[in-house]
N, C-alpha and C. Protein backbone atom coordinates (compact mmCIF):
# COMPACT_ATOMS: atom_id res chain seq x y z
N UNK A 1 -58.26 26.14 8.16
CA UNK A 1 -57.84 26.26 6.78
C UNK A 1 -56.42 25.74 6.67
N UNK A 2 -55.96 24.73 5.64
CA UNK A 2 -54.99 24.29 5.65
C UNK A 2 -53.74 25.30 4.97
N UNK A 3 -52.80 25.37 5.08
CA UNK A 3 -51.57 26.43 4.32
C UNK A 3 -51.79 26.16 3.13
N UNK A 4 -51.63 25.18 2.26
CA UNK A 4 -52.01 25.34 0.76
C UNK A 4 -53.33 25.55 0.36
N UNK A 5 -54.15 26.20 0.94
CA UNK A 5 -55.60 26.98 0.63
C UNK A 5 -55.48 28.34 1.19
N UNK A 6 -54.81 28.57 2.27
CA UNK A 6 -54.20 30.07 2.12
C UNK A 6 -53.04 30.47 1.42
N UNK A 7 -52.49 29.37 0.64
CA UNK A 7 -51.45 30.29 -0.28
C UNK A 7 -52.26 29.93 -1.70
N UNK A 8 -53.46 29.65 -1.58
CA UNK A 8 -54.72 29.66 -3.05
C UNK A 8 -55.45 30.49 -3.04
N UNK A 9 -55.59 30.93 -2.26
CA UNK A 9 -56.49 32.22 -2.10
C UNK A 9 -56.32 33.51 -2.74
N UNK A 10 -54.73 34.27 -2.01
CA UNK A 10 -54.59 35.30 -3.16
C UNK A 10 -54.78 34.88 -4.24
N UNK A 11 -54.02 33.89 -4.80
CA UNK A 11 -53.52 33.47 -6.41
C UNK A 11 -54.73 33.99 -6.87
N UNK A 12 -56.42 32.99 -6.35
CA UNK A 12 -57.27 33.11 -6.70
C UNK A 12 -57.82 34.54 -7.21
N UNK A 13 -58.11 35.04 -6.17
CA UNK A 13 -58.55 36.52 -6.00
C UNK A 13 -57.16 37.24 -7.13
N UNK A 14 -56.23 37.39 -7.62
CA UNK A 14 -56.01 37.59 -8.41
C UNK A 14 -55.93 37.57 -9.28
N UNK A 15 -56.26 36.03 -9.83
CA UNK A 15 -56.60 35.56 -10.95
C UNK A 15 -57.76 35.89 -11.17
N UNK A 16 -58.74 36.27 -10.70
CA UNK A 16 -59.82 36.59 -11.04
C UNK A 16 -59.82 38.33 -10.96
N UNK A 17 -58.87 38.94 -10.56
CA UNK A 17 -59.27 40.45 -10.64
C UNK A 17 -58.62 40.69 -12.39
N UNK A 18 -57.72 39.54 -12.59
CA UNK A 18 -56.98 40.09 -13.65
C UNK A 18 -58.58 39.62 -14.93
N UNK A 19 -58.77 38.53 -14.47
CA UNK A 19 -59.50 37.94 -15.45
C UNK A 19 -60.55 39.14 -15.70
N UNK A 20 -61.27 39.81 -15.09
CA UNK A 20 -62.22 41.15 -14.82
C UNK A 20 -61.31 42.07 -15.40
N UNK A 21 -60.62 42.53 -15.52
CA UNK A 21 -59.77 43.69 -16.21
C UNK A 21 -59.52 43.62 -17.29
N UNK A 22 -58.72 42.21 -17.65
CA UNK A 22 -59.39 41.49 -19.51
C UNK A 22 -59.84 41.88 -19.85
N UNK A 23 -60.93 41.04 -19.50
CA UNK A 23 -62.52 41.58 -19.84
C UNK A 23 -63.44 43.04 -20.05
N UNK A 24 -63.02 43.50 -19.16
CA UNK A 24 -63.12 45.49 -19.16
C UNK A 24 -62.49 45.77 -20.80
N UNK A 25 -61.23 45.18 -20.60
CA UNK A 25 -60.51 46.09 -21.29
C UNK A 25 -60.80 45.66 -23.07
N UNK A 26 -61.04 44.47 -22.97
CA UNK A 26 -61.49 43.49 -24.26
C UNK A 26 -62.91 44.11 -24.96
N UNK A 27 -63.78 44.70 -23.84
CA UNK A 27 -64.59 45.30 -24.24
C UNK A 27 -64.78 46.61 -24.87
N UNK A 28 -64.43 47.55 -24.26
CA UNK A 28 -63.74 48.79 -24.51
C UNK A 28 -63.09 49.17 -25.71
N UNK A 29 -62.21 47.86 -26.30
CA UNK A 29 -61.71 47.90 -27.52
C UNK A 29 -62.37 47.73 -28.35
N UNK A 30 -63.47 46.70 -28.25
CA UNK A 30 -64.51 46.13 -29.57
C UNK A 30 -65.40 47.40 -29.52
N UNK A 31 -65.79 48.06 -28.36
CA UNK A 31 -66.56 49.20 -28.41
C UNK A 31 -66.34 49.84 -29.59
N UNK A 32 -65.41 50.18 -29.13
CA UNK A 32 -64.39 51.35 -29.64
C UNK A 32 -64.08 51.27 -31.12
N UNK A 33 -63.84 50.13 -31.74
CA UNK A 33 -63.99 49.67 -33.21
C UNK A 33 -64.86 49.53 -33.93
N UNK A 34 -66.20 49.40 -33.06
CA UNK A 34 -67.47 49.49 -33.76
C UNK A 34 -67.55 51.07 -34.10
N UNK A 35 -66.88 52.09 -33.95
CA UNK A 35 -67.10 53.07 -34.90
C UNK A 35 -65.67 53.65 -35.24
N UNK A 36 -65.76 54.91 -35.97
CA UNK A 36 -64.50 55.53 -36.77
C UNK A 36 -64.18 56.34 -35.74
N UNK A 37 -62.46 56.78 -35.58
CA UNK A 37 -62.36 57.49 -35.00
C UNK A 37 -63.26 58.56 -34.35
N UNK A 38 -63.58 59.40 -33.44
CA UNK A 38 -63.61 60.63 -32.74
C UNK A 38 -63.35 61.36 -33.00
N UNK A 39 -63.19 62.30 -33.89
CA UNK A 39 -62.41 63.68 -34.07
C UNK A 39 -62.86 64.58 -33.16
N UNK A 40 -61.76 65.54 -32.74
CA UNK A 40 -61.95 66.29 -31.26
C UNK A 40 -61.43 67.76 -32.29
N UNK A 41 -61.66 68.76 -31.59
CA UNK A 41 -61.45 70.19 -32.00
C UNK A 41 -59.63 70.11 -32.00
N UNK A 42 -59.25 71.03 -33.07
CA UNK A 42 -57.32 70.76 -33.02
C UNK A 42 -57.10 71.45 -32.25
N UNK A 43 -57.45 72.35 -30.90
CA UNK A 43 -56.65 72.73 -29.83
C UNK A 43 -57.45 73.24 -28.47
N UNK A 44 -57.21 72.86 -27.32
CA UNK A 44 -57.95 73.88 -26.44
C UNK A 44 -57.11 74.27 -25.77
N UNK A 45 -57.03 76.31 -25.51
CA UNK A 45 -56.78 76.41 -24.20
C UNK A 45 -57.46 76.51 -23.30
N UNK A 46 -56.70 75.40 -22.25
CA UNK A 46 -57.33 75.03 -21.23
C UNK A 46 -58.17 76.64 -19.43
N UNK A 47 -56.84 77.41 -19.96
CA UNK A 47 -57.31 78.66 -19.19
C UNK A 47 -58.44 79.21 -19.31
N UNK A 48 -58.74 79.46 -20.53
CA UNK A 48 -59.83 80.01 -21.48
C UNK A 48 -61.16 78.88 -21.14
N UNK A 49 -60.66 77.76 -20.89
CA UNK A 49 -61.53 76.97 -20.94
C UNK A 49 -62.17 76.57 -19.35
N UNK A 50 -61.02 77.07 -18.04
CA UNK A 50 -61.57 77.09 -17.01
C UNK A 50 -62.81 77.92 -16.98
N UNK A 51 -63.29 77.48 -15.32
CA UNK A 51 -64.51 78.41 -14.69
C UNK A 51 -65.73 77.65 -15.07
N UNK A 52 -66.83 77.78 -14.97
CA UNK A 52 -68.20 77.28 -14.62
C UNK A 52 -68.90 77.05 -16.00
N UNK A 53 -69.26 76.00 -16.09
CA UNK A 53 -70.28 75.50 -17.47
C UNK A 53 -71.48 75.37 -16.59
N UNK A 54 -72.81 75.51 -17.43
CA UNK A 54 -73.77 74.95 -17.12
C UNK A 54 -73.88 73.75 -18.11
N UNK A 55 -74.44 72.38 -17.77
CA UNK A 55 -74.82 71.27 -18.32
C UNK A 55 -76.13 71.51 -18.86
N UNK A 56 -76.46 71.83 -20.64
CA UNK A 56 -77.61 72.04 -21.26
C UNK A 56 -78.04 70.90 -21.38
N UNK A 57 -77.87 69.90 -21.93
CA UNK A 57 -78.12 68.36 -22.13
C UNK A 57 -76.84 67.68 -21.92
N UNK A 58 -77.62 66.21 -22.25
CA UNK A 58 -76.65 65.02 -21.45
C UNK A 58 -77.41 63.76 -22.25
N UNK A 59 -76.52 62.76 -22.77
CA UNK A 59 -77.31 61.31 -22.41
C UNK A 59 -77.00 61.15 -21.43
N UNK A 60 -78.17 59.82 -20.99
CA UNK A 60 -78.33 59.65 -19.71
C UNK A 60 -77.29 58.47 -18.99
N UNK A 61 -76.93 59.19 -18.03
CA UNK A 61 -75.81 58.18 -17.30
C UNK A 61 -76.23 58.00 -15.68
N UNK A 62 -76.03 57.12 -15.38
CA UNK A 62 -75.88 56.29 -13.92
C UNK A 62 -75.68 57.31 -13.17
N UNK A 63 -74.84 58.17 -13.22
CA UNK A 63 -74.30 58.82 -12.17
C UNK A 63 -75.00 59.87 -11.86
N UNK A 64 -75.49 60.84 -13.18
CA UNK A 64 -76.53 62.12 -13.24
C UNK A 64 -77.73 61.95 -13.29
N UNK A 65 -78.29 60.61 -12.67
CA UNK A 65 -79.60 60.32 -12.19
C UNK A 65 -80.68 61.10 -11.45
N UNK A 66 -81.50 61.76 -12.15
CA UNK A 66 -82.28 62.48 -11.37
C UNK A 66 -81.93 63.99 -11.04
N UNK A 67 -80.87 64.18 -11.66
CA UNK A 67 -80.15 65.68 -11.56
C UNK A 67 -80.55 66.66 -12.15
N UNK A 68 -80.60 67.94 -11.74
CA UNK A 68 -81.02 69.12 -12.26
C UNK A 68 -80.84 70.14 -11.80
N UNK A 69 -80.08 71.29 -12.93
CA UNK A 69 -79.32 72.76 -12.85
C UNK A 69 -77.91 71.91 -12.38
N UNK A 70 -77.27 71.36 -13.12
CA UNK A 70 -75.99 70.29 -13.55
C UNK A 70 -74.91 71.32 -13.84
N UNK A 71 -73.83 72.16 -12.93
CA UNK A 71 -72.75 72.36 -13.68
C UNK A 71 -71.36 71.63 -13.06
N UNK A 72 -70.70 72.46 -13.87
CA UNK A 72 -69.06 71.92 -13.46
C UNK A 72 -68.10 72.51 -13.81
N UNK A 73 -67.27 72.95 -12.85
CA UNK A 73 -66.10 74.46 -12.85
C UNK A 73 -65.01 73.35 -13.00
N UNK A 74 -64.36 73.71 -13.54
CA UNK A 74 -62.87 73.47 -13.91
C UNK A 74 -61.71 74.76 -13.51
N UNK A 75 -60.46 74.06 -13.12
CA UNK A 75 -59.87 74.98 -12.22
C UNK A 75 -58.00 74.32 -13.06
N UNK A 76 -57.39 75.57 -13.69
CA UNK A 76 -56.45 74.25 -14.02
C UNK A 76 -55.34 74.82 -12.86
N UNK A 77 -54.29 73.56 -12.72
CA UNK A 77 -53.71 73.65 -11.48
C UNK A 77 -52.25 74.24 -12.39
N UNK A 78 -51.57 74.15 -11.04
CA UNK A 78 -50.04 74.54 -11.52
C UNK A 78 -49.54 73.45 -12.33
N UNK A 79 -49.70 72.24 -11.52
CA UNK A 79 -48.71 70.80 -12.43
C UNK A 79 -49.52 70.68 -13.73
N UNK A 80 -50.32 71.87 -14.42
CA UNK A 80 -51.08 71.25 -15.48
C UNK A 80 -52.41 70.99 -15.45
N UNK A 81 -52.25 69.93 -14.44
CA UNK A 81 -53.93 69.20 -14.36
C UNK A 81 -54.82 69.74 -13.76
N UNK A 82 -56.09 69.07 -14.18
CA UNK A 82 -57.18 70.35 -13.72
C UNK A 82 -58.32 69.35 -12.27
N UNK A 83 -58.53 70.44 -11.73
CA UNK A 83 -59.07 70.39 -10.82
C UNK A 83 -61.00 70.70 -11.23
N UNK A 84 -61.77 69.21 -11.19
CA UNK A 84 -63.29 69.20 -11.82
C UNK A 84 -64.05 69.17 -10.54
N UNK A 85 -65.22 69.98 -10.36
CA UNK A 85 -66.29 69.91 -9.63
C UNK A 85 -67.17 70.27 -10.29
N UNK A 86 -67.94 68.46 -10.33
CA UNK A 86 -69.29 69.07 -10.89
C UNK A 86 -70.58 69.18 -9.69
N UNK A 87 -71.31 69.47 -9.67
CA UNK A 87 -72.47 70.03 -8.84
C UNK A 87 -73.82 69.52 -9.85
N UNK A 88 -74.87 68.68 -8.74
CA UNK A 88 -75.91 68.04 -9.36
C UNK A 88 -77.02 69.20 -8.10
N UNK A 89 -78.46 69.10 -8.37
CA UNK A 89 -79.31 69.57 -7.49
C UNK A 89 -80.03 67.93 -7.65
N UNK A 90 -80.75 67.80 -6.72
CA UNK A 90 -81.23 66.15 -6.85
C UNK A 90 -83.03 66.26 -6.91
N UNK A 91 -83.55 66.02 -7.91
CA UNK A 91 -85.10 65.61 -8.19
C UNK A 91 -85.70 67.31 -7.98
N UNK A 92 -84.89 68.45 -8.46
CA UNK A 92 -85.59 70.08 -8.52
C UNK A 92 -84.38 70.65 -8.41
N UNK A 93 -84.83 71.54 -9.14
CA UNK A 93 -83.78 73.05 -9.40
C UNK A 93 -83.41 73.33 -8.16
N UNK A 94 -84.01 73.17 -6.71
CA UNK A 94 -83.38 73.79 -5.56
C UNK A 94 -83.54 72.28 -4.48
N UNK A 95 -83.10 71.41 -5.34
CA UNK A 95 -83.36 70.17 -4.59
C UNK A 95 -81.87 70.04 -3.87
N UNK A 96 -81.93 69.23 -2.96
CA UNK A 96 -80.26 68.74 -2.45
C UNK A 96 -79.31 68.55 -3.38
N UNK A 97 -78.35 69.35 -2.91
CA UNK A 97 -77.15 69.32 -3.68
C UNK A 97 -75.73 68.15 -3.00
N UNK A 98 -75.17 67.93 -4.60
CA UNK A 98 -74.47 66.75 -4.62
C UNK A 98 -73.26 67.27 -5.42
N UNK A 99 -72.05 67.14 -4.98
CA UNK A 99 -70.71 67.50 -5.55
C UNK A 99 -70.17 65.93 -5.88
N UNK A 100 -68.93 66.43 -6.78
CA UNK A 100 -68.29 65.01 -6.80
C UNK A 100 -67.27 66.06 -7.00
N UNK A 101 -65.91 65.70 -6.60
CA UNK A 101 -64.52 66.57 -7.04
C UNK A 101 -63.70 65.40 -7.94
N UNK A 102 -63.03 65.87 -8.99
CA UNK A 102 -61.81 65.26 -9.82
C UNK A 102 -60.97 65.95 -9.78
N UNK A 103 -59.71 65.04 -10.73
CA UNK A 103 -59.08 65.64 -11.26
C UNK A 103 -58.98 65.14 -12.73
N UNK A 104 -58.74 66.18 -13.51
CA UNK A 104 -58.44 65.68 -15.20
C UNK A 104 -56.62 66.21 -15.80
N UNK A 105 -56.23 65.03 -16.95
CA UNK A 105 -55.00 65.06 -16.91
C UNK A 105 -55.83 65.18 -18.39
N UNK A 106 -54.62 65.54 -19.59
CA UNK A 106 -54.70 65.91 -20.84
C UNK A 106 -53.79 64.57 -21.28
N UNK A 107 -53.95 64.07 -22.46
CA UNK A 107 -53.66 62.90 -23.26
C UNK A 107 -53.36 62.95 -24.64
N UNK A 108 -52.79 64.48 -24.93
CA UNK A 108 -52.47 64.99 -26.15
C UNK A 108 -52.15 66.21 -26.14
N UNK A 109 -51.09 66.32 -27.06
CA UNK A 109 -50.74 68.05 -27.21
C UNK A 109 -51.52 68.70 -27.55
N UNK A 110 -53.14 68.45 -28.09
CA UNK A 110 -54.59 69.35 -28.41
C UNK A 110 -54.71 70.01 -26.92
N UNK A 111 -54.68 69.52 -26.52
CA UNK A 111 -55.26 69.52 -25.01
C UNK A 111 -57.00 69.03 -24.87
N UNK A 112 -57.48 68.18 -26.25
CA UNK A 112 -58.52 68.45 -26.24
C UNK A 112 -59.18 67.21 -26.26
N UNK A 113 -58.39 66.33 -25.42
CA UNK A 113 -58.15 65.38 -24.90
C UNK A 113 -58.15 64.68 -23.24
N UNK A 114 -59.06 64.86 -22.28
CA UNK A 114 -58.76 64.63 -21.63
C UNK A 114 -59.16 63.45 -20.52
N UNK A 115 -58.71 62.73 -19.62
CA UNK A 115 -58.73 61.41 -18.70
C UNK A 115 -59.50 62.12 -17.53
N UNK A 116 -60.42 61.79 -16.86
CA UNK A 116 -61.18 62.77 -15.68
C UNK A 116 -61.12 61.20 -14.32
N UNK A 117 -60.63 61.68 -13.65
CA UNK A 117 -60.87 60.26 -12.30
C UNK A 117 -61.78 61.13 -11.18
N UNK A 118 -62.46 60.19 -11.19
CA UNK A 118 -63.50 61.32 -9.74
C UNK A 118 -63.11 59.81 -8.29
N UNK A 119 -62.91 58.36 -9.03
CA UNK A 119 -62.03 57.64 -7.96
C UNK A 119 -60.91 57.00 -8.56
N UNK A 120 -59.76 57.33 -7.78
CA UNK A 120 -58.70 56.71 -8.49
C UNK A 120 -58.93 55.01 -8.19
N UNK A 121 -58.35 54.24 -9.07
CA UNK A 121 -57.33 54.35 -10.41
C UNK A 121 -58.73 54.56 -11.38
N UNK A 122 -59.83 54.59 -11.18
CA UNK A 122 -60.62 54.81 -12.35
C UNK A 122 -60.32 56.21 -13.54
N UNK A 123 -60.32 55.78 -14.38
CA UNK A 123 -60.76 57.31 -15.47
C UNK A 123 -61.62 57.10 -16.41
N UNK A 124 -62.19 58.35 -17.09
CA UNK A 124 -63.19 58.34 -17.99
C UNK A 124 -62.53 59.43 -19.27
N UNK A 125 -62.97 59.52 -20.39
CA UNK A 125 -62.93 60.01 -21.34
C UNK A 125 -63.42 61.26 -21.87
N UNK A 126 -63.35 62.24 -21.41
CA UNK A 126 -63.65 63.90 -21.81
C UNK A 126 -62.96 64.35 -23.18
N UNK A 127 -63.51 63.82 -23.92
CA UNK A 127 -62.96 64.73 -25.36
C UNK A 127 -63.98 66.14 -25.80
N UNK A 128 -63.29 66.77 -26.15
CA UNK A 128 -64.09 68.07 -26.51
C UNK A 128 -64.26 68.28 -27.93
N UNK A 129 -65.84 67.93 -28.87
CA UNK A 129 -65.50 67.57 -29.90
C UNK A 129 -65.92 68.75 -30.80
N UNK A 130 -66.50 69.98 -30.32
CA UNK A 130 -66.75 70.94 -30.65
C UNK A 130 -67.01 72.02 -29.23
N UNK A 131 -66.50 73.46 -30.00
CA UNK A 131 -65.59 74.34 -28.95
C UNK A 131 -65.86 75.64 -29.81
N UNK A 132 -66.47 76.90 -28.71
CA UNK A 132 -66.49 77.88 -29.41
C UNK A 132 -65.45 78.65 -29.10
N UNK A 133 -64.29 78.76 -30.21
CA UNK A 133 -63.30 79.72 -30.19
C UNK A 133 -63.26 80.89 -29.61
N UNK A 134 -64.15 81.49 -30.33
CA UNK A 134 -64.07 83.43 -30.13
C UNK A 134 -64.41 83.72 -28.73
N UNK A 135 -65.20 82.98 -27.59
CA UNK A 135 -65.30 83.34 -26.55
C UNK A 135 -65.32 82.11 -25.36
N UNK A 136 -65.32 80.97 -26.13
CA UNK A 136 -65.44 80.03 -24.98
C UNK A 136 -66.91 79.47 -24.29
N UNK A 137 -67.58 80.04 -25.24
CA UNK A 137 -69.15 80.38 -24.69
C UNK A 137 -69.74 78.53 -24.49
N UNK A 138 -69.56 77.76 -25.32
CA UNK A 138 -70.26 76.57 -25.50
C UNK A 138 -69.50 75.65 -25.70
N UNK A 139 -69.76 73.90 -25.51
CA UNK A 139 -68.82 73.31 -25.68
C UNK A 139 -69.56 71.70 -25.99
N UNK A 140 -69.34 70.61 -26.86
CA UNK A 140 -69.67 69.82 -26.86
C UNK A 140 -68.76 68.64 -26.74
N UNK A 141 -69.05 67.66 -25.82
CA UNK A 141 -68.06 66.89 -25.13
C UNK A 141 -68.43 65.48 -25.27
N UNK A 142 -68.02 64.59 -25.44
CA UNK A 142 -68.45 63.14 -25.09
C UNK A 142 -67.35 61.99 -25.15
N UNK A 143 -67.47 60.97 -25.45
CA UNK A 143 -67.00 59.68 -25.39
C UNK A 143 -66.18 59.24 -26.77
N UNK A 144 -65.18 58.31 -26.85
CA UNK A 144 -65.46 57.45 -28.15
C UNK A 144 -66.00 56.35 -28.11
N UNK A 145 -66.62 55.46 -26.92
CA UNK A 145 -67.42 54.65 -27.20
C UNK A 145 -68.91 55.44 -27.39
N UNK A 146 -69.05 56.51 -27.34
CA UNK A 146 -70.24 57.35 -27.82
C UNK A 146 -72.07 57.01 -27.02
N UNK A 147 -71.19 56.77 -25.48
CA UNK A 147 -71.60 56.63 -24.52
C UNK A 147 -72.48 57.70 -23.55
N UNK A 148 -71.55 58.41 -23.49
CA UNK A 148 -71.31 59.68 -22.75
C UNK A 148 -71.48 61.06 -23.68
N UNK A 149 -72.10 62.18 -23.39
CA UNK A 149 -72.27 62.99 -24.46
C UNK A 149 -73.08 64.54 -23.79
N UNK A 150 -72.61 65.65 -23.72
CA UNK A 150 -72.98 66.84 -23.08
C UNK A 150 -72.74 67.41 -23.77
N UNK A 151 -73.74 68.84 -23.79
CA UNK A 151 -73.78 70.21 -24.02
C UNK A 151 -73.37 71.21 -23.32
N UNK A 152 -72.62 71.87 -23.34
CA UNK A 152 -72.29 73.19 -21.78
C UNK A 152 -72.24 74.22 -22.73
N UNK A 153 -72.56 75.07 -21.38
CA UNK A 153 -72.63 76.73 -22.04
C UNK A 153 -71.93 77.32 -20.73
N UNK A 154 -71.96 78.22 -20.90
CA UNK A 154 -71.51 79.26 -19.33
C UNK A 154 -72.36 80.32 -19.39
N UNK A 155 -73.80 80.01 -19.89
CA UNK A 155 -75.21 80.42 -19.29
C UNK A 155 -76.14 79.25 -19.15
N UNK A 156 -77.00 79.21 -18.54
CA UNK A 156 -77.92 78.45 -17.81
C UNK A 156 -78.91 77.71 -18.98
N UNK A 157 -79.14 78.30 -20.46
CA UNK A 157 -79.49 78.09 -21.45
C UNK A 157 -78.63 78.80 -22.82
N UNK A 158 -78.74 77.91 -23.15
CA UNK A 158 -78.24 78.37 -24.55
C UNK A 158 -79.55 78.05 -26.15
N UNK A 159 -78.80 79.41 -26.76
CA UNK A 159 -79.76 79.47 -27.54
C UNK A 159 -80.42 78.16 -28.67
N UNK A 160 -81.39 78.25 -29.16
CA UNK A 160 -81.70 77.04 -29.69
C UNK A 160 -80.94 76.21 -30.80
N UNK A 161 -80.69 77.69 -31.47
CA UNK A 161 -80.27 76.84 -32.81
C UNK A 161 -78.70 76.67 -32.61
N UNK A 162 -77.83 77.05 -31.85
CA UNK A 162 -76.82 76.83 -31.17
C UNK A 162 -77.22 75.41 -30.39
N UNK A 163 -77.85 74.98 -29.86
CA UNK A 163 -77.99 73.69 -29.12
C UNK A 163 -78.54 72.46 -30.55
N UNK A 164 -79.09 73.32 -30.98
CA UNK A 164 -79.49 72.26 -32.40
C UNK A 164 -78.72 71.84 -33.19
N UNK A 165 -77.60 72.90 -33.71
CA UNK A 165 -76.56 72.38 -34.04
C UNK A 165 -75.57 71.32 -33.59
N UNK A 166 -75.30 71.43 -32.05
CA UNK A 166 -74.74 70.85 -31.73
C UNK A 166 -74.92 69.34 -31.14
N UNK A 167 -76.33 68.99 -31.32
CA UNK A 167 -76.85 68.02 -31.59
C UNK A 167 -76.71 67.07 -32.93
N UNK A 168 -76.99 67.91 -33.81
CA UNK A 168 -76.66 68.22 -35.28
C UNK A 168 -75.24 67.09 -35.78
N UNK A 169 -74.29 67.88 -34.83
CA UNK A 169 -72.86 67.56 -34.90
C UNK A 169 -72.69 66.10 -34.51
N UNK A 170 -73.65 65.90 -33.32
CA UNK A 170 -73.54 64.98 -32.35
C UNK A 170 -73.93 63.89 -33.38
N UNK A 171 -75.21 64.15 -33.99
CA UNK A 171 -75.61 62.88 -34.80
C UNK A 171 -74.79 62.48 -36.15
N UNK A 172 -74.14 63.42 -36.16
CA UNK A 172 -73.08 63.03 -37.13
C UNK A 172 -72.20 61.82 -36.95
N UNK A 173 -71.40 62.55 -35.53
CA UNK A 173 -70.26 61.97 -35.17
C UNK A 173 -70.72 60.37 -34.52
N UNK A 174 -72.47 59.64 -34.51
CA UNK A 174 -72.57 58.56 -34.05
C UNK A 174 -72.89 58.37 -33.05
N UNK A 175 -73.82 59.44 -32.11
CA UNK A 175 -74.02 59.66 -30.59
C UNK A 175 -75.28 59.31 -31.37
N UNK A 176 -76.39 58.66 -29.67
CA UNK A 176 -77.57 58.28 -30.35
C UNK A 176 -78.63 59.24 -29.40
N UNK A 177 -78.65 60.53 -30.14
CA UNK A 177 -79.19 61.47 -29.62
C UNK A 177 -80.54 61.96 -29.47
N UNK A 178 -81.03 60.66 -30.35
CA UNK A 178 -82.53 60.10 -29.78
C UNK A 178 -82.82 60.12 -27.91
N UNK A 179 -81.67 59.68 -27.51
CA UNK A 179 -81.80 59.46 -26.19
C UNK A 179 -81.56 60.79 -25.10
N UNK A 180 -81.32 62.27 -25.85
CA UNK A 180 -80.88 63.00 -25.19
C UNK A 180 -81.56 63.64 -24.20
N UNK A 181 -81.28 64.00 -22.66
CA UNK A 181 -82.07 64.33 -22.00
C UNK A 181 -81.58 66.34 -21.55
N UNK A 182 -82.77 67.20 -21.49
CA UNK A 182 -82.38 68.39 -21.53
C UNK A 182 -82.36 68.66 -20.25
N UNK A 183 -81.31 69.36 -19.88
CA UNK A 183 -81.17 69.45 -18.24
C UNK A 183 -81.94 71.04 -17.31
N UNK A 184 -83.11 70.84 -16.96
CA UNK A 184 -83.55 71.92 -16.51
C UNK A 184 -82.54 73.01 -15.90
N UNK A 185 -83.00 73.81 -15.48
CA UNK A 185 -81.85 75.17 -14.69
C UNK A 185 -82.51 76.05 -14.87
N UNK A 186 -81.69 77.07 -14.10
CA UNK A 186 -82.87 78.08 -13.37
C UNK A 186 -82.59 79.11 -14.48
N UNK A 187 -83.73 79.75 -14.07
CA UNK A 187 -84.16 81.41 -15.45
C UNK A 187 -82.83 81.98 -15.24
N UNK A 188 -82.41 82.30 -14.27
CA UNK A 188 -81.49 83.53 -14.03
C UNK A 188 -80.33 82.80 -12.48
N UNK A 189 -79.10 82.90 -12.44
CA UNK A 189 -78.65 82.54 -11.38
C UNK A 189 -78.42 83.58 -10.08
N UNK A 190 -78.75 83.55 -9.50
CA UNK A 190 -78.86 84.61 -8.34
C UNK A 190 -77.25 84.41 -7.92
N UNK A 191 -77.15 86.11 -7.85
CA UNK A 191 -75.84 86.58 -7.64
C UNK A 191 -75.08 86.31 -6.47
């Protein structure tokens, strides 16, 4: 290899990682304009909001392929940020289990706002767009490219017309909840 094809090479390979990041990012924006803002709930505390969700529904994503009895504990740390483990069972309620660990940073004084990286430098978009105050019981979460989109409870089911609603909400806000998939889980969680 001659020296001026190894000093073309990085250039290359950089010119092309940038050109891919453009592009990411070019997309993301037009996404993102194809609908109206997101409105997210005006505050969460995040304490209140630690500890264990169960995942009632979900559209379907790449990653929660085949998953079932889906939760994810949140832990918030000292510097703020929170510490995410979600937990998949794979193809049955007592099928092999699959962790992924994050961390999530907040992106607004709501707190109801937040960036989740499960690999850095990647992040994803956790907005919380409905939130039950009085106890923390339920929570509806998704995207603004309206991609991404969950139900949690911190029981294993939640009641119907509580999940209907919040479907309800969902089709409001532009989620295409035609596609929603309900996440099995067990009757009762053994102690």
């Amino acid at each position: 290899m001659t020296k001026l094809n190894k000093v073309r090479q990085p250039v290359l390979v950089a010119t092309a990682v940038a050109a891919v990041a453009t592009g990411v990012a070019a997309y993301g924006y037009v996404r993102r304009k194809l609908y109206p803002p997101l409105p997210t709930v005006p505050h969460v505390n995040l304490h209140k909001y630690s500890g264990l969700w169960y995942e009632v529904a979900r559209l379907p994503t790449r990653f929660e392929k085949g998953c079932q009895h889906v939760t994810a504990e949140y832990k918030v740390r000292p510097d703020g940020k929170v510490d995410v483990l979600n937990t998949c069972h794979k193809e049955g309620l007592n099928g092999p289990v699959e962790t992924a660990k994050g961390i999530a940073r907040t992106t607004d004084a709501t707190y109801s706002k937040l960036k989740v990286s499960f690999f850095w430098p990647f992040e994803g978009d956790y907005w919380i767009l409905d939130l039950d105050y009085a106890d923390y019981q339920y929570a509806l979460v998704g995207t603004p490219s309206r991609e991404n989109l969950w139900i949690l409870s911190r029981t294993p089911h939640l009641e119907r017309s509580r999940r209907d609603h919040l479907i309800g909400k969902a089709r409001e806000l532009g989620f295409p909840v035609e596609k929603i998939l309900f996440t099995p889980q067990p009757m009762a969680e053994k102690p």
